[in-house]
C-alpha atoms as a PDB file:
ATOM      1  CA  UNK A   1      87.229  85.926  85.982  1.00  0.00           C
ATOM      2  CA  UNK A   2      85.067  84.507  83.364  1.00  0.00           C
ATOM      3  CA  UNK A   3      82.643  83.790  85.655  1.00  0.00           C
ATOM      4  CA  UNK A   4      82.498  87.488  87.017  1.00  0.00           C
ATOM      5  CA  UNK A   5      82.472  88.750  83.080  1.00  0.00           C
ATOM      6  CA  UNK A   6      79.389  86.698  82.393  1.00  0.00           C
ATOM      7  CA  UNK A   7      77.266  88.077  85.064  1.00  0.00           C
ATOM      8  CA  UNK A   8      78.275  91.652  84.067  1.00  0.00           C
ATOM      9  CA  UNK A   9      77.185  90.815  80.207  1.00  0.00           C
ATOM     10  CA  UNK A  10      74.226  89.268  81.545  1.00  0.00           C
ATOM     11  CA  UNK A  11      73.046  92.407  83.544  1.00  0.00           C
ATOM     12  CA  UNK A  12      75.086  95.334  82.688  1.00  0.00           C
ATOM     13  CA  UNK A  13      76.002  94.986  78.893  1.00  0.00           C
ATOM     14  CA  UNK A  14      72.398  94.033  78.600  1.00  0.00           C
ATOM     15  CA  UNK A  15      71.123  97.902  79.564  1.00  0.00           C
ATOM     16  CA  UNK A  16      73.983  99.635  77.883  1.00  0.00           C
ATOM     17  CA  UNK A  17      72.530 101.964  75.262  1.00  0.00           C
ATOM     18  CA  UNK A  18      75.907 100.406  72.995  1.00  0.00           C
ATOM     19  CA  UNK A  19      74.285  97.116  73.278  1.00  0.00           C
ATOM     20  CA  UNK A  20      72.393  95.356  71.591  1.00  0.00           C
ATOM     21  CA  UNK A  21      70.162  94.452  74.308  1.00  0.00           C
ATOM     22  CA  UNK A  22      71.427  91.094  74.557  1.00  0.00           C
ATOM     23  CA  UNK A  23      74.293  91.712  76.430  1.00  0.00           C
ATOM     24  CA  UNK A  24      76.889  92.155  73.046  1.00  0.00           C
ATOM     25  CA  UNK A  25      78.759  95.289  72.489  1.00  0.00           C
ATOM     26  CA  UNK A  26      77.856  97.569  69.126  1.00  0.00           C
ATOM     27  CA  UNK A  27      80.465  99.743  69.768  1.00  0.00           C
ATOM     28  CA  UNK A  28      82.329 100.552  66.301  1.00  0.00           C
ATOM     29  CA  UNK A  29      85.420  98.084  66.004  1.00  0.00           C
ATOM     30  CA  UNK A  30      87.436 101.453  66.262  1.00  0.00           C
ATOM     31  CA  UNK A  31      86.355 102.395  69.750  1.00  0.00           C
ATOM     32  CA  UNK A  32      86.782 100.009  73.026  1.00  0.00           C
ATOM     33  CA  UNK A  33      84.547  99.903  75.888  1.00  0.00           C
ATOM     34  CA  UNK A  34      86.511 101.028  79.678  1.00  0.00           C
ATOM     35  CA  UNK A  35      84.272  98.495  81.298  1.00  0.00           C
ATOM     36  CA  UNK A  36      85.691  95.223  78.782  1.00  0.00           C
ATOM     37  CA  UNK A  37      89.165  97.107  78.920  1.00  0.00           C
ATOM     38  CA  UNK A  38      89.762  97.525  82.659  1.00  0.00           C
ATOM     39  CA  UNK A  39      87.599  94.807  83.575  1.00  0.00           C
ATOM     40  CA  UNK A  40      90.508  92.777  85.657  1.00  0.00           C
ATOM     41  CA  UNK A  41      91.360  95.800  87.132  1.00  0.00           C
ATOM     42  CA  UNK A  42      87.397  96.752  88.048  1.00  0.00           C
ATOM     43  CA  UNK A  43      87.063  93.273  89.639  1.00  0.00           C
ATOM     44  CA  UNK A  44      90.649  93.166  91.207  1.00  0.00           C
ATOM     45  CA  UNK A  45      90.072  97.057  93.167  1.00  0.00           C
ATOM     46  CA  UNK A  46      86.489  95.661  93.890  1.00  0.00           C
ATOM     47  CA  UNK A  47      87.371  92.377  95.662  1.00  0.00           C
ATOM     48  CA  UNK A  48      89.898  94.553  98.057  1.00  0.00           C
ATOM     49  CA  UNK A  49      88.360  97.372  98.325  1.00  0.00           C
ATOM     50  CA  UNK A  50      85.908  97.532 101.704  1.00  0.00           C
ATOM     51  CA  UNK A  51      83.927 100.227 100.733  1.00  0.00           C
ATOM     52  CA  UNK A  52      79.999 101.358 102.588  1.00  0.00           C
ATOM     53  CA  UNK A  53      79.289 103.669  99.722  1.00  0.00           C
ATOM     54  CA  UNK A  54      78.974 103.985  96.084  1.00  0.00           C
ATOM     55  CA  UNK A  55      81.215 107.119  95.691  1.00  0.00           C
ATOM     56  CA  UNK A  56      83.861 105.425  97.387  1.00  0.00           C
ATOM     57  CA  UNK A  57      83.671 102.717  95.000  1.00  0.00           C
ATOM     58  CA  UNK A  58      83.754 105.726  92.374  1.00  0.00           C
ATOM     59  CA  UNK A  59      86.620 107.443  93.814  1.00  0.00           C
ATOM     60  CA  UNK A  60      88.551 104.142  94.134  1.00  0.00           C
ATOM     61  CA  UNK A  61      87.681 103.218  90.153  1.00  0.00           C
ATOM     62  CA  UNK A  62      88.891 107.026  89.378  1.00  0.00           C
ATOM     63  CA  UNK A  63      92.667 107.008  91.278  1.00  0.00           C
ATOM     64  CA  UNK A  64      93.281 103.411  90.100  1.00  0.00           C
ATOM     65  CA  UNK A  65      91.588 102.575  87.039  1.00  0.00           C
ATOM     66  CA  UNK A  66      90.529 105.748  85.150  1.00  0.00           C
ATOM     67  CA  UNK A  67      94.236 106.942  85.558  1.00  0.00           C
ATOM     68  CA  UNK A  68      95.187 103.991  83.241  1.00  0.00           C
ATOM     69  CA  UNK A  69      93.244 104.784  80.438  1.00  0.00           C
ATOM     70  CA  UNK A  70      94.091 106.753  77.487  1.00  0.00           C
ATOM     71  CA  UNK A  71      91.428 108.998  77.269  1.00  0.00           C
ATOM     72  CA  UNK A  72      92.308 110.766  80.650  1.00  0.00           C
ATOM     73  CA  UNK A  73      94.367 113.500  80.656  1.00  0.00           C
ATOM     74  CA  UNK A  74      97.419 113.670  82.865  1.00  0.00           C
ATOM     75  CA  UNK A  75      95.289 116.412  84.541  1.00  0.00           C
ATOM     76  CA  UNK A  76      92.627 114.124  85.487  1.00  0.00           C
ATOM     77  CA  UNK A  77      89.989 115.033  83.071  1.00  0.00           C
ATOM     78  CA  UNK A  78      88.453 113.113  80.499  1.00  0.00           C
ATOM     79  CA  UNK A  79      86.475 113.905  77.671  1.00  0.00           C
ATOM     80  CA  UNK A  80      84.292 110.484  77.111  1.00  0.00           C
ATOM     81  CA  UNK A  81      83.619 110.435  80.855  1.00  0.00           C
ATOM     82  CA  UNK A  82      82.055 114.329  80.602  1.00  0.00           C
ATOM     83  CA  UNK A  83      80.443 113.201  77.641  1.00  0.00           C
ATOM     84  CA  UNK A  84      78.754 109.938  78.934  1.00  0.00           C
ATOM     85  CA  UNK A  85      80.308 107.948  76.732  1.00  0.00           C
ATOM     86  CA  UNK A  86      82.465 105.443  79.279  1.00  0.00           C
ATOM     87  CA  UNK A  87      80.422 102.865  80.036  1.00  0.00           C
ATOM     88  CA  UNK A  88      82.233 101.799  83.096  1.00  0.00           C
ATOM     89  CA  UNK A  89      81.717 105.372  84.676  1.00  0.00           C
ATOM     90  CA  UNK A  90      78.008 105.808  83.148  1.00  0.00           C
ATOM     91  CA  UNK A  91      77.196 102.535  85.134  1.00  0.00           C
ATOM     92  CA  UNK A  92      79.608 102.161  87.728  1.00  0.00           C
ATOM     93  CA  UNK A  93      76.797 101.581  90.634  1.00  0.00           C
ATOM     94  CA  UNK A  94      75.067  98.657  88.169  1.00  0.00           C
ATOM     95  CA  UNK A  95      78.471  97.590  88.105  1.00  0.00           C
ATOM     96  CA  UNK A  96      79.863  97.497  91.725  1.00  0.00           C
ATOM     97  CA  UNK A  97      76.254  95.682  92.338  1.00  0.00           C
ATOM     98  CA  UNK A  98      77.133  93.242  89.914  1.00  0.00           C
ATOM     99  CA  UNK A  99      80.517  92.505  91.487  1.00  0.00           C
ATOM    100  CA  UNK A 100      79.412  92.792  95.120  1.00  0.00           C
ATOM    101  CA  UNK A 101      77.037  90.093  93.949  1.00  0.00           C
ATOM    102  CA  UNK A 102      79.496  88.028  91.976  1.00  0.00           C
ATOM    103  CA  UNK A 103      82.363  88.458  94.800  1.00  0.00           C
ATOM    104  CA  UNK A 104      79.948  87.474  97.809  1.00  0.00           C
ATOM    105  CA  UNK A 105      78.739  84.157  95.893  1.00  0.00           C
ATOM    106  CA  UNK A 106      82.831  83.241  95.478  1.00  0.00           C
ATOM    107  CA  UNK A 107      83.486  84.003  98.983  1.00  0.00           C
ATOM    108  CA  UNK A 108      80.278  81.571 100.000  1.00  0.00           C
ATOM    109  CA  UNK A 109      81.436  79.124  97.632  1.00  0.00           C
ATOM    110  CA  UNK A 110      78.645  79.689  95.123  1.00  0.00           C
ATOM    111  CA  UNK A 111      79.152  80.034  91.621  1.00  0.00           C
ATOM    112  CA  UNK A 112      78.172  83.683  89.960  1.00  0.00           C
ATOM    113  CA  UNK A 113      75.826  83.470  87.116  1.00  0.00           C
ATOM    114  CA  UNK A 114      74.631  85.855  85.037  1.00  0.00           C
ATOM    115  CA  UNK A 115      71.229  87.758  86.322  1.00  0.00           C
END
């Protein structure tokens, strides 16, 4: 898993406007990033999920990961996610690239690095 996390920092965290560029988190101490949160989650639906496109990736991350998180509403809605403010939805494509990347390398026997 750490392996997975690293190349995420590396290439995700690094663009995230709540970065610091680097690939660390500026998020106040208060507030907790979806993507660090449901990360086990992210990489456990995306290693057995077979998906061709991104929106079924996005559908797939919305019925079994969104639905754990406290900031959606029994209803299905969620406030951060209309506001842009979930990283994991705001770069879910960067994301499932990362993963699809990172899974394919474990499956060939390579080791993941960060990009």
């Amino acid at each position: 898993m750490e392996q997975y996390w690293e190349s995420m920092r590396g290439t995700v965290c690094r663009k995230c406007i709540d970065g610091d560029g680097t690939g660390n988190c500026r998020l106040p101490r208060v507030e907790t990033c979806a993507l660090i949160t449901f990360f086990p989650e992210v990489v456990s639906m995306a290693g057995r999920l077979d998906a061709d496109t991104f929106d079924e990736y996005l559908k797939a991350i919305r019925t079994n990961v969104c639905m754990q998180c406290e900031n959606q509403s029994p209803e299905g809605t969620c406030a951060k996610r209309d506001a842009v403010e979930c990283a994991l939805d705001r770069y879910y494509p960067l994301v499932i690239n990362v993963l699809e990347d990172a899974l394919s390398k474990t499956r060939r026997g390579m080791v993941p690095v960060a990009s």
